[in-house]
C-alpha atoms as a PDB file:
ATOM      1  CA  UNK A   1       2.961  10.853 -29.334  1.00  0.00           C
ATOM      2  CA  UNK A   2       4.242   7.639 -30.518  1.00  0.00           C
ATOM      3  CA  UNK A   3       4.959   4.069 -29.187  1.00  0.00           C
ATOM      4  CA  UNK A   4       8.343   4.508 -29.586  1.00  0.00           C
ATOM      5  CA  UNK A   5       8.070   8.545 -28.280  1.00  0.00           C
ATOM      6  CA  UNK A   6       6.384   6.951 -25.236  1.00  0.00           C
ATOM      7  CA  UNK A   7       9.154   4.824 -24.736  1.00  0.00           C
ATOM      8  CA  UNK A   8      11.734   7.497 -24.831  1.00  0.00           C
ATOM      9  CA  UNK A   9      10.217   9.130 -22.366  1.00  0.00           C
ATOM     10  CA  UNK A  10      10.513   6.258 -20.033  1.00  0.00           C
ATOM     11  CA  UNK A  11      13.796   5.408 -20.803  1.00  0.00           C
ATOM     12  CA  UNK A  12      14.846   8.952 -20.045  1.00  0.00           C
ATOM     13  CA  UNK A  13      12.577   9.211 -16.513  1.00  0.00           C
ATOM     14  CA  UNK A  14      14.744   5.876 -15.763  1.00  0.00           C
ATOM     15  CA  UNK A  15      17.833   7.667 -16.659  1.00  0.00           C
ATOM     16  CA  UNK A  16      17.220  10.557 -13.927  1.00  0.00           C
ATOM     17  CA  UNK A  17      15.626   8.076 -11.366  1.00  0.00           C
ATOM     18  CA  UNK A  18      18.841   5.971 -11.630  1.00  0.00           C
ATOM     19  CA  UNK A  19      20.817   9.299 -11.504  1.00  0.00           C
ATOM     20  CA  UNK A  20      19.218  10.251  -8.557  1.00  0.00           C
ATOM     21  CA  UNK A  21      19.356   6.841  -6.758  1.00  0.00           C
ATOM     22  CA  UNK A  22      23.457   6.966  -7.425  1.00  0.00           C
ATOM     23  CA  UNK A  23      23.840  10.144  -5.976  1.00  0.00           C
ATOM     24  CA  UNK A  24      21.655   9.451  -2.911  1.00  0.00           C
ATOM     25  CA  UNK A  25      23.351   6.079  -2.727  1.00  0.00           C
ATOM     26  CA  UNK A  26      27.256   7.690  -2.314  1.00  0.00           C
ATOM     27  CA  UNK A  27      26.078  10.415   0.013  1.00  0.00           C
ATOM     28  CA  UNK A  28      24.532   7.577   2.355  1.00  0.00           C
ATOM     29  CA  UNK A  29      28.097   5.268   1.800  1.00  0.00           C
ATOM     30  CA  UNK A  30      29.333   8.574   3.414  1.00  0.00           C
ATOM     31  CA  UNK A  31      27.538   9.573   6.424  1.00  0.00           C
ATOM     32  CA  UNK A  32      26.633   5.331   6.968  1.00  0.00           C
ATOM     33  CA  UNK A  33      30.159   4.838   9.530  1.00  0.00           C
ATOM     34  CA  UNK A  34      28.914   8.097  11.557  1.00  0.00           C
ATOM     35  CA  UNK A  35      24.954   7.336  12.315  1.00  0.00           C
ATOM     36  CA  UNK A  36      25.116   3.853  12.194  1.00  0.00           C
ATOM     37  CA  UNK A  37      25.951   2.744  15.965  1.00  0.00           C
ATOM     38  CA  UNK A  38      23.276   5.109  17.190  1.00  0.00           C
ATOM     39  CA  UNK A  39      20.931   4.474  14.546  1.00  0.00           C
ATOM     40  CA  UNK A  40      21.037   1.212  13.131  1.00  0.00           C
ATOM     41  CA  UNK A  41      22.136  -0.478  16.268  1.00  0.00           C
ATOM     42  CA  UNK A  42      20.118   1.788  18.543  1.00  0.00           C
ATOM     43  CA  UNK A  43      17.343  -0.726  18.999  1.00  0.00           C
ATOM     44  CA  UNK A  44      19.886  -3.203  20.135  1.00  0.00           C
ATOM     45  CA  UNK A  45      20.952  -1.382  23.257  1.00  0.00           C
ATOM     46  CA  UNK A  46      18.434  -0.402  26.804  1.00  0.00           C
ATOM     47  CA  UNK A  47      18.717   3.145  26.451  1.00  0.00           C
ATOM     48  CA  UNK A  48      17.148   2.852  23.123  1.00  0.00           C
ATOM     49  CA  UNK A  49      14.445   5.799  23.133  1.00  0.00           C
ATOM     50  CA  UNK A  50      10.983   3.229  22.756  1.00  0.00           C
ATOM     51  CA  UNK A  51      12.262   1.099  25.487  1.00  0.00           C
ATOM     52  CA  UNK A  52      12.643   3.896  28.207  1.00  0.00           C
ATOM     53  CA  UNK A  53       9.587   5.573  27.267  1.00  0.00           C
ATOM     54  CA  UNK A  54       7.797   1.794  27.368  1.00  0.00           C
ATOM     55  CA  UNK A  55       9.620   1.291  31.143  1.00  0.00           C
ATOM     56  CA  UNK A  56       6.794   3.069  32.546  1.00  0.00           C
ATOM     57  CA  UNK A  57       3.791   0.712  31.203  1.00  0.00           C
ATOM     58  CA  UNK A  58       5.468  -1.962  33.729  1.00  0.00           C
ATOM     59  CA  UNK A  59       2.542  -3.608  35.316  1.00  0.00           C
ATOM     60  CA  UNK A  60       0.026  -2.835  32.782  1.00  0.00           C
ATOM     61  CA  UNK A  61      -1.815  -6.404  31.788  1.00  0.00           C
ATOM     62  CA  UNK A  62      -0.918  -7.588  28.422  1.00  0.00           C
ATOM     63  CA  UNK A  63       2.035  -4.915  27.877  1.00  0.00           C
ATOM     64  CA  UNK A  64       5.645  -6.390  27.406  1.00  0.00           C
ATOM     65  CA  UNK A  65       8.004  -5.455  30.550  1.00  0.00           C
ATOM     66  CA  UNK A  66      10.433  -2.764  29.618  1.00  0.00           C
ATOM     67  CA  UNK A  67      11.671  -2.003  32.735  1.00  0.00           C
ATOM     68  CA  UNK A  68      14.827  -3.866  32.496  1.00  0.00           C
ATOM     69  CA  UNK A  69      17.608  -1.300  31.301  1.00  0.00           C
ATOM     70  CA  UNK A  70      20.393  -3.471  31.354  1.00  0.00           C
ATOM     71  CA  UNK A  71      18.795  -4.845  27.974  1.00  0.00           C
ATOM     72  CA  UNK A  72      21.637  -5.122  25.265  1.00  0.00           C
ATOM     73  CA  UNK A  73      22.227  -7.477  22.577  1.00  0.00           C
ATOM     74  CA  UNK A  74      26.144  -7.709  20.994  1.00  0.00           C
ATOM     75  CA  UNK A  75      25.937  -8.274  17.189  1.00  0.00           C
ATOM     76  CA  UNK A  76      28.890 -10.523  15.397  1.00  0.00           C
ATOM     77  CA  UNK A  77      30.062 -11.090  12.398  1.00  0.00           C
ATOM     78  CA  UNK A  78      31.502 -14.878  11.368  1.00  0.00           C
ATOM     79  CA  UNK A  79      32.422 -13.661   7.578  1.00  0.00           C
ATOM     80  CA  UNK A  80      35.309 -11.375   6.606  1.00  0.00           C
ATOM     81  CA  UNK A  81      33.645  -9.439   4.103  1.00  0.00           C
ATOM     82  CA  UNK A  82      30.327  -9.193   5.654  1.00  0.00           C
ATOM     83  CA  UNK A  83      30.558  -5.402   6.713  1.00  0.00           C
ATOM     84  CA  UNK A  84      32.213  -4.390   3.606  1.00  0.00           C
ATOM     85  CA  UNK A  85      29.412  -5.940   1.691  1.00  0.00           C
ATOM     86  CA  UNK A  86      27.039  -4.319   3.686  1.00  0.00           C
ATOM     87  CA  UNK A  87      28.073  -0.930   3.452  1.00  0.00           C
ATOM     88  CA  UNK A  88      27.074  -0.830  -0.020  1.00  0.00           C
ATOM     89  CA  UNK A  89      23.595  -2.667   0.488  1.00  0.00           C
ATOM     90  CA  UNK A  90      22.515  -0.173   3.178  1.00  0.00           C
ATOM     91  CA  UNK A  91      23.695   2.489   1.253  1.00  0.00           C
ATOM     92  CA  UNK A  92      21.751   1.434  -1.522  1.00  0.00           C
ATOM     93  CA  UNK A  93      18.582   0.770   0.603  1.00  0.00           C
ATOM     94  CA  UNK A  94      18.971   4.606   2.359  1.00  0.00           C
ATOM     95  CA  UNK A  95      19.359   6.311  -0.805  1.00  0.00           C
ATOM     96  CA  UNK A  96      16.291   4.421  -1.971  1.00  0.00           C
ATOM     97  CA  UNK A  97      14.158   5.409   0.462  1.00  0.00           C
ATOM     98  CA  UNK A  98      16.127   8.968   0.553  1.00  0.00           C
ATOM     99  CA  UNK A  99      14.774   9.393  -3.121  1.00  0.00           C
ATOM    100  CA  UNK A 100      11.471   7.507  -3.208  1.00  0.00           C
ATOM    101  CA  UNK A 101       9.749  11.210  -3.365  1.00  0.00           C
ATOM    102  CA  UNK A 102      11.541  11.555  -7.031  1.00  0.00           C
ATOM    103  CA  UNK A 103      10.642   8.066  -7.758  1.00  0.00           C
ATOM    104  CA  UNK A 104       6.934   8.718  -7.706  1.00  0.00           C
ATOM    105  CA  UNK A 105       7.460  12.375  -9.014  1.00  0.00           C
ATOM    106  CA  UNK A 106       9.103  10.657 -12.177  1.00  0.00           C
ATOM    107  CA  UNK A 107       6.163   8.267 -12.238  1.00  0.00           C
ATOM    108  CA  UNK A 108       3.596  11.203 -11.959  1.00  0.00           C
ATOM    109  CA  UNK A 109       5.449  13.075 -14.855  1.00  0.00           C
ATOM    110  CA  UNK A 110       5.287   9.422 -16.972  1.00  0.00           C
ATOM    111  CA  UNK A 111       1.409   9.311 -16.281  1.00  0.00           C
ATOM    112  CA  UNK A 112       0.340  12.968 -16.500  1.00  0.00           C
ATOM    113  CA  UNK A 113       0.095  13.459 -19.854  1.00  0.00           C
ATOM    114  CA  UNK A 114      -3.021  10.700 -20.327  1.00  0.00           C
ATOM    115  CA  UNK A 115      -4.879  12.405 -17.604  1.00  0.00           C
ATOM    116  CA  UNK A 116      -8.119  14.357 -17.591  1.00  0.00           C
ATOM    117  CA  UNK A 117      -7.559  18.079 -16.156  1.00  0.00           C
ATOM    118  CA  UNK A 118      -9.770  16.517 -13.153  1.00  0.00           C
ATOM    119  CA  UNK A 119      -8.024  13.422 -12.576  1.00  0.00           C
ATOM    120  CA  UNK A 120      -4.412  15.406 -13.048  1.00  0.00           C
ATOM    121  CA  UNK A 121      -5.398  17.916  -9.984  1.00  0.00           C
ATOM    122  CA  UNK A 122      -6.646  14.664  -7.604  1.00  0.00           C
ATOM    123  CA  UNK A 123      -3.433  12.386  -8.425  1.00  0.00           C
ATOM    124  CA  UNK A 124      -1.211  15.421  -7.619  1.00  0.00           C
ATOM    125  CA  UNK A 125      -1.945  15.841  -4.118  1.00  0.00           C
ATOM    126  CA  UNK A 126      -2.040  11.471  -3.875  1.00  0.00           C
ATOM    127  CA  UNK A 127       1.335  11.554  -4.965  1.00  0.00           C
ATOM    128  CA  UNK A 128       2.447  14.128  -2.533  1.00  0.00           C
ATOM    129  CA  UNK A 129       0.118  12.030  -0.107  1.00  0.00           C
ATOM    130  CA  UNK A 130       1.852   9.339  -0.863  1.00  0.00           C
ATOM    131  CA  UNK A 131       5.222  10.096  -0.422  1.00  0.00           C
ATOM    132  CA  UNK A 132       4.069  11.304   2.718  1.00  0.00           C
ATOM    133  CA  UNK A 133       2.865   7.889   3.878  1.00  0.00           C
ATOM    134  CA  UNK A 134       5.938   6.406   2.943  1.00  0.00           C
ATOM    135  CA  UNK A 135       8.097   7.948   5.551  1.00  0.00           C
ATOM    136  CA  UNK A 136       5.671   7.679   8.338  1.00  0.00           C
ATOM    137  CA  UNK A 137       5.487   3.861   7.556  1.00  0.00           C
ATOM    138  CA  UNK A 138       9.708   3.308   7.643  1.00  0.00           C
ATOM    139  CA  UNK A 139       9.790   5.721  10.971  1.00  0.00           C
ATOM    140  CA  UNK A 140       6.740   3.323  12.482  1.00  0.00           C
ATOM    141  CA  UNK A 141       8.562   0.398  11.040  1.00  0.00           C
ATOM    142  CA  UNK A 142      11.923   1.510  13.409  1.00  0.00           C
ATOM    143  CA  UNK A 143      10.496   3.390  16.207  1.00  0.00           C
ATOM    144  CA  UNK A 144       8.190   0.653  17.254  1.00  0.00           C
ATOM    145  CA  UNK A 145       7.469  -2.283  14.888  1.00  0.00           C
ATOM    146  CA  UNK A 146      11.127  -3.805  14.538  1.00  0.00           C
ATOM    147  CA  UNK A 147      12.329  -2.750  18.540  1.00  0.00           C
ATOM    148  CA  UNK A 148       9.310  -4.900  19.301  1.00  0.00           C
ATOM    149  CA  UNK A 149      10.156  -7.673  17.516  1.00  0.00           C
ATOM    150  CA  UNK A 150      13.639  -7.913  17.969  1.00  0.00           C
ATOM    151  CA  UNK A 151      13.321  -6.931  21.794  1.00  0.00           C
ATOM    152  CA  UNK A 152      11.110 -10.491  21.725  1.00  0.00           C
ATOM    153  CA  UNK A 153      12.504 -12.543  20.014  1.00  0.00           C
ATOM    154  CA  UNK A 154      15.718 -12.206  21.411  1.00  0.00           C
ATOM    155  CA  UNK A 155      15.151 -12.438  24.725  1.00  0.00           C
ATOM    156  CA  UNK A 156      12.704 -15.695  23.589  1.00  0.00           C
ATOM    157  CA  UNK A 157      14.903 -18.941  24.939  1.00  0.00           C
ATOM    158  CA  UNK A 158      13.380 -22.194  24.206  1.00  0.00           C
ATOM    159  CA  UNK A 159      16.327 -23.878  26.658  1.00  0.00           C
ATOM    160  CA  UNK A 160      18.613 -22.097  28.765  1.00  0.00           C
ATOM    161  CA  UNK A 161      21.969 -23.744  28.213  1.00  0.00           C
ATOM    162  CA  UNK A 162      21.302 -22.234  24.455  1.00  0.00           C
ATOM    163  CA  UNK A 163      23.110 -18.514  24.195  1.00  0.00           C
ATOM    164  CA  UNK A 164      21.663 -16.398  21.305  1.00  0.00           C
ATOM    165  CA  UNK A 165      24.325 -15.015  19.048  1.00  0.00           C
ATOM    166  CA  UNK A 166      23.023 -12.363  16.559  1.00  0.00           C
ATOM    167  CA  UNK A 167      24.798 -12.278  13.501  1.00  0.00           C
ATOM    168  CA  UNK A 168      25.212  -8.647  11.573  1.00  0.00           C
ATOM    169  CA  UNK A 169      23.393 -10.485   8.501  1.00  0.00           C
ATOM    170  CA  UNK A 170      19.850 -11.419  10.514  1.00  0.00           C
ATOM    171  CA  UNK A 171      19.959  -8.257  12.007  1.00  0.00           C
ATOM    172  CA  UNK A 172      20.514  -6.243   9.234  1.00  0.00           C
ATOM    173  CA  UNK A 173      18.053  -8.214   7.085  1.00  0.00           C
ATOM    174  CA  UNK A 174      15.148  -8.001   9.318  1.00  0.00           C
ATOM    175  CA  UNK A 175      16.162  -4.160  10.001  1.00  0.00           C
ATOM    176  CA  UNK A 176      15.593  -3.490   6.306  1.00  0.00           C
ATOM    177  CA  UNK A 177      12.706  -6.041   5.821  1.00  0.00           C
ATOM    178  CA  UNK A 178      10.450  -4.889   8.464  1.00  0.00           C
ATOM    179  CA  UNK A 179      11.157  -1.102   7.953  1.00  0.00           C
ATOM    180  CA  UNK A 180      11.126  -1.315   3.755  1.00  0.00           C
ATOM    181  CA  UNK A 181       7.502  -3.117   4.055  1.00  0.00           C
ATOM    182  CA  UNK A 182       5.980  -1.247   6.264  1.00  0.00           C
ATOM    183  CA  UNK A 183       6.591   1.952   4.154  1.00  0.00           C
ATOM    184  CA  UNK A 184       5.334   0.328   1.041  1.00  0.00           C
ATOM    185  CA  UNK A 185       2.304  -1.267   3.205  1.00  0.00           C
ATOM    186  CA  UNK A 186       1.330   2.556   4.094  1.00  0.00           C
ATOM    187  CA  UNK A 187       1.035   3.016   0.209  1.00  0.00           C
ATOM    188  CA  UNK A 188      -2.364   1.330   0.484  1.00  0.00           C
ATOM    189  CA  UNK A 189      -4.282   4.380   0.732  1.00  0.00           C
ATOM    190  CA  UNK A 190      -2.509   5.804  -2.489  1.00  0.00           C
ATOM    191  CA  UNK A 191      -3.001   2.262  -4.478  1.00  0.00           C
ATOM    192  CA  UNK A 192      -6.888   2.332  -3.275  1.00  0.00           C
ATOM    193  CA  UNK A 193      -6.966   6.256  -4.652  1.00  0.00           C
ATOM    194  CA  UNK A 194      -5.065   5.134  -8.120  1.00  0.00           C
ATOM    195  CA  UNK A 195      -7.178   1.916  -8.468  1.00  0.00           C
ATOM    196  CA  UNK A 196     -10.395   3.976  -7.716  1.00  0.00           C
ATOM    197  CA  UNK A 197      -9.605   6.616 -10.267  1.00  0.00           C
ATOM    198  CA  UNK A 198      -9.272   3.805 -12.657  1.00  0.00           C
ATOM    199  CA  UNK A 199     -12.889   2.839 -11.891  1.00  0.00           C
ATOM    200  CA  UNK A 200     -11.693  -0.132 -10.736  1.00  0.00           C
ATOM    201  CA  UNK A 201     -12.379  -0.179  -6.750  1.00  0.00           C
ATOM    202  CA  UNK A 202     -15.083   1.974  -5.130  1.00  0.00           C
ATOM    203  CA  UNK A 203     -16.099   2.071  -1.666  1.00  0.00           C
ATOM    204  CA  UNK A 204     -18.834   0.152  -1.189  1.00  0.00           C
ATOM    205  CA  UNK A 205     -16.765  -3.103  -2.376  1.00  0.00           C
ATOM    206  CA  UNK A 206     -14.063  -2.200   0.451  1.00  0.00           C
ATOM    207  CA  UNK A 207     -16.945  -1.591   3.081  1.00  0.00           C
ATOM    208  CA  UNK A 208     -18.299  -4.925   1.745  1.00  0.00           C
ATOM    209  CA  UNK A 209     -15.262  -7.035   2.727  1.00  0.00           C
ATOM    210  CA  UNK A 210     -13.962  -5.177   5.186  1.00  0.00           C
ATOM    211  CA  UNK A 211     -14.362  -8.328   8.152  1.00  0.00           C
ATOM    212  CA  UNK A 212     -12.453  -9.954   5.325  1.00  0.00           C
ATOM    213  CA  UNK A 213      -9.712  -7.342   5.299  1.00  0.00           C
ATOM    214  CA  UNK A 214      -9.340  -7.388   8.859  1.00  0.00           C
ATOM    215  CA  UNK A 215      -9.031 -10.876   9.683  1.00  0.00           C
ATOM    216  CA  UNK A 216      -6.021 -10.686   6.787  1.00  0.00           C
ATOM    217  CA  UNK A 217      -4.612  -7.662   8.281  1.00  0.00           C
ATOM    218  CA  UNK A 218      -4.298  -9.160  11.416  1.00  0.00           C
ATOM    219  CA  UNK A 219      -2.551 -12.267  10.058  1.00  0.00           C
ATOM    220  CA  UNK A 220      -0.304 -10.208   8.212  1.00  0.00           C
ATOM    221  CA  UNK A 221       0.256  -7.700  11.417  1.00  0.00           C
ATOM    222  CA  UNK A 222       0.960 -11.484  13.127  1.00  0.00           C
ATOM    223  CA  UNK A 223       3.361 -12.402  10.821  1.00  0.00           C
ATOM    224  CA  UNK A 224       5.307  -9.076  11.068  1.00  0.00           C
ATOM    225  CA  UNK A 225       5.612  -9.274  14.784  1.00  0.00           C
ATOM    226  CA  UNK A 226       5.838 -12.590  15.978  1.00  0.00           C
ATOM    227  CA  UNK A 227       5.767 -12.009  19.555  1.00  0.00           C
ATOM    228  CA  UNK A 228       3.223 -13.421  21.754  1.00  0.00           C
ATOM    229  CA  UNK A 229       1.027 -10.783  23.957  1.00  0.00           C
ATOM    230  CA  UNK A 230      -1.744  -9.066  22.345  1.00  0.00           C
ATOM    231  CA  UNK A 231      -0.442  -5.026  22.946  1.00  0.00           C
ATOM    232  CA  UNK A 232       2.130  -5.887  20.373  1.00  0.00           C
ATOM    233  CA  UNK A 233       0.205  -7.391  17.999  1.00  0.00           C
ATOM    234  CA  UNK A 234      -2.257  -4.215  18.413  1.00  0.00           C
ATOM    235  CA  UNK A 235       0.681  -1.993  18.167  1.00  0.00           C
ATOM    236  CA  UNK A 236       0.782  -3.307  14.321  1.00  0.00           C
ATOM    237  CA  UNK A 237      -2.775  -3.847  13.834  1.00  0.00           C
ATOM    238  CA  UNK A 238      -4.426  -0.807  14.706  1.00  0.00           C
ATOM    239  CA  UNK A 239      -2.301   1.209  11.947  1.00  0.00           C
ATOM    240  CA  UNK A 240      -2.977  -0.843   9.270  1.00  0.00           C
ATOM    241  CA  UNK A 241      -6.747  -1.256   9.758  1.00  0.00           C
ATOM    242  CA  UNK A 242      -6.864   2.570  10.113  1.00  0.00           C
ATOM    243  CA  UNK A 243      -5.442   2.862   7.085  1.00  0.00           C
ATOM    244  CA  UNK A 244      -7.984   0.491   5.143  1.00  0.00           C
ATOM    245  CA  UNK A 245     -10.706   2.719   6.814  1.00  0.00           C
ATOM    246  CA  UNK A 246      -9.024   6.135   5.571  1.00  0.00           C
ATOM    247  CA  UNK A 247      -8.539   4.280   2.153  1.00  0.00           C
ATOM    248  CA  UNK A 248     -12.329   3.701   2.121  1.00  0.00           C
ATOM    249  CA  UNK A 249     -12.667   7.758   2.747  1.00  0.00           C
ATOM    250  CA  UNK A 250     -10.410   8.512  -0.330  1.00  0.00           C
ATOM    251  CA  UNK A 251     -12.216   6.552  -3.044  1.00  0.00           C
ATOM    252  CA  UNK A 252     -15.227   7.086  -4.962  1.00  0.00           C
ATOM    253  CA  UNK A 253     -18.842   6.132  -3.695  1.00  0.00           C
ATOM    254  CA  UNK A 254     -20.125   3.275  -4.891  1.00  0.00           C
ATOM    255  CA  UNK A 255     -21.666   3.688  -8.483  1.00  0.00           C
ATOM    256  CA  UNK A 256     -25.397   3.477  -8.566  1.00  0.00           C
ATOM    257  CA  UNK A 257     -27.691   0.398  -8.678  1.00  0.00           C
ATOM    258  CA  UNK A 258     -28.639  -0.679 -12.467  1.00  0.00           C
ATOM    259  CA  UNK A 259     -32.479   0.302 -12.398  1.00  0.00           C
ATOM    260  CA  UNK A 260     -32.607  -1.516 -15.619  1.00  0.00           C
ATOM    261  CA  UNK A 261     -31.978  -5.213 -14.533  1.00  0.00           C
ATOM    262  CA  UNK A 262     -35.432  -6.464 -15.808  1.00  0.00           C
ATOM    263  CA  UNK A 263     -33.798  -5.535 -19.478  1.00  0.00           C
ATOM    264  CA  UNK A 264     -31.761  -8.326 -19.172  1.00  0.00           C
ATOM    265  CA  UNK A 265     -34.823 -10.775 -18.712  1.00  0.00           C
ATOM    266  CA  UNK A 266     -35.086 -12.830 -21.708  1.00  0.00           C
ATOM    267  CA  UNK A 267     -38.687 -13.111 -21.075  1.00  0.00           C
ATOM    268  CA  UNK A 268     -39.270  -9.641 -20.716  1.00  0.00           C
ATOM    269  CA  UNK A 269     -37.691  -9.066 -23.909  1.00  0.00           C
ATOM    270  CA  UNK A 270     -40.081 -11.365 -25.283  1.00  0.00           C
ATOM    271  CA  UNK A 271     -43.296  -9.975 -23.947  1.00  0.00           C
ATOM    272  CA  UNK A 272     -42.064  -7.054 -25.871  1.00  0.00           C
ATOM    273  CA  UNK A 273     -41.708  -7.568 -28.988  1.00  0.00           C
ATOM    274  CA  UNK A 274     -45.037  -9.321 -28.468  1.00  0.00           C
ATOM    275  CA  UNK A 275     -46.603  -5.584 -27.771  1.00  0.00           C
ATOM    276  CA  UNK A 276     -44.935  -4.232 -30.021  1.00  0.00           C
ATOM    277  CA  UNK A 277     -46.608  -6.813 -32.607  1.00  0.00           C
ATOM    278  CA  UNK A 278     -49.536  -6.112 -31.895  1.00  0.00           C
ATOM    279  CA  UNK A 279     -49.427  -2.305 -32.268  1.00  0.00           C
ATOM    280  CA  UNK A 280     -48.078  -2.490 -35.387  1.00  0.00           C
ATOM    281  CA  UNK A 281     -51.276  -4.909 -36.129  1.00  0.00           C
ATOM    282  CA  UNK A 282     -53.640  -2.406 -35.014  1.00  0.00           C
ATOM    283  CA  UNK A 283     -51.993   0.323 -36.672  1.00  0.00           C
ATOM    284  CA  UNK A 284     -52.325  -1.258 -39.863  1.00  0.00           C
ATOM    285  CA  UNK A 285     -56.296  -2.088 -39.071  1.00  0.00           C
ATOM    286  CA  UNK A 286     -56.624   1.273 -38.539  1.00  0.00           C
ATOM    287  CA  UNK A 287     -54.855   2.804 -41.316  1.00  0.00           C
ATOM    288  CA  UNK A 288     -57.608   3.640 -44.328  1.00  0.00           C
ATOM    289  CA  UNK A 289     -57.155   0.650 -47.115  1.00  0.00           C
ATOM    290  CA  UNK A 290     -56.846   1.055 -50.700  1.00  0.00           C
ATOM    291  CA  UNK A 291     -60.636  -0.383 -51.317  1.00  0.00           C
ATOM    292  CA  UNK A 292     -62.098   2.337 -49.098  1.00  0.00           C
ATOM    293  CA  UNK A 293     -59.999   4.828 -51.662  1.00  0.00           C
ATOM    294  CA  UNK A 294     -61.650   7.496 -53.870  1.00  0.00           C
ATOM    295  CA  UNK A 295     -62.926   6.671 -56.951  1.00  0.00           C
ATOM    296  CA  UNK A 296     -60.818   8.964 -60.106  1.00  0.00           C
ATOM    297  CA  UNK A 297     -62.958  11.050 -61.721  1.00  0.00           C
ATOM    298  CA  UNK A 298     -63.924   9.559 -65.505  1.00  0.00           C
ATOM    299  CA  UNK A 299     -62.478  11.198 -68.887  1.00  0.00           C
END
């Protein structure tokens, strides 16, 4: 196929994606008004599910008290076009991650056709894997990471004479932040499969540096959930470091050690061309001359 073939094809898998997208997009602009007290504001209100299964780990050192269900947080909104406008952005952000399996089924089909019948049969199933990972990375990201977070840093008062006032844009904005990037950080294990298949990551470099990865996973799982006792910042660490160890189970052992280094020794290289002279030398010494030749018979 062509350049130009090639980029027909990915003009049309854009077509369908963006099809798909739109059509997930209006059927979440429809059901939106009748899930989104319960769902979207659920973490806002006590009798959220986390926070009465978490009542019961009052008294437990380091763990954050739930035991207060009177918990409940009213969200306002200061501009007049504010939930109109947001309609349509969580509508778009639900039927994103409604379709994400036929995004990377698109981007499977795109790729397919330059793969080995090996490589085709392994990428399937980390696709499907993928996908997978996704969705249990948005339902961490709601059941616990963002209720944690918001739980905290609501209830966080630096003076009491100030009254926190949540506005329906910071709420909405960390809702989608923290639960959009915690499905695409449970995509690690599929980049680590696609970058190994590529040759370009094995698994002794990630065993290598994995101290390194977890010192940045940790700031990263700090960053996510700002709160200050350590079984929240475990709640978000643990996952992610599990899920650099599972990506070091899913890509190829390291390659072997080059045996041949001493090739690349100058010197050695030297030393043999030097004994290579000198057999040549003594296979010319030892090869009969033309003086020791016999004589041609005379006429």
């Amino acid at each position: 196929m062509t350049f130009w073939g090639h980029l027909d094809v990915l003009r049309m898998s854009l077509y369908r994606i963006l099809g798909v997208l739109l059509v997930t997009m209006i059927l979440s602009f429809i059901v939106l008004p009748h899930i989104f007290d319960r769902f979207i504001l659920g973490p806002t209100d006590g009798s959220f599910f986390l926070y009465r299964w978490l009542s019961a780990l009052r008294g437990v050192p380091f763990a954050p008290d739930f035991g207060d269900g009177q918990f409940h947080v009213d969200i306002i909104n200061i501009n007049v076009a504010t939930q109109f406008m947001k309609h349509f952005v969580l509508s778009f952000w639900m039927g994103l991650v409604l379709g994400f399996p036929f995004v990377l089924y698109e981007i499977w089909k795109f790729i397919k056709p330059a793969l080995f019948p090996s490589e085709e049969k392994s990428l399937s199933s980390a696709f499907i894997f993928g996908g997978g990972m996704f969705y249990l990375g948005c339902a961490l990201g709601y059941c616990v990471i963002f209720p944690f977070a918001f739980r905290f840093l609501t209830q966080y008062q630096l003076s009491e004479l100030i009254e926190n006032q949540i506005s329906m844009d910071s709420y909405l904005n960390n809702f989608l932040i923290i639960i959009f990037m915690m499905g695409l950080l449970f995509e690690l294990p599929l980049v680590a499969m696609i970058l190994s298949k590529m040759k370009l990551l094995h698994r002794g470099f990630m065993r290598q540096y994995r101290k390194h990865a977890a010192v940045a996973l940790l700031v990263l799982a700090a960053i996510i959930t700002p709160t200050g006792d350590p079984f929240t910042l475990a709640v978000v660490f643990i996952p992610l470091f599990l899920l650099y160890e599972l990506s070091i189970l899913l890509v190829r052992p390291a390659p072997p050690e080059d045996d041949d280094e001493d090739d690349d020794n100058p010197r050695n290289n030297w030393e043999s061309i030097d004994d290579q002279s000198e057999e040549m030398q003594e296979a010319m010494n030892s090869s009969p001359s033309s003086q020791d030749s016999p004589e041609s018979p005379q006429g």
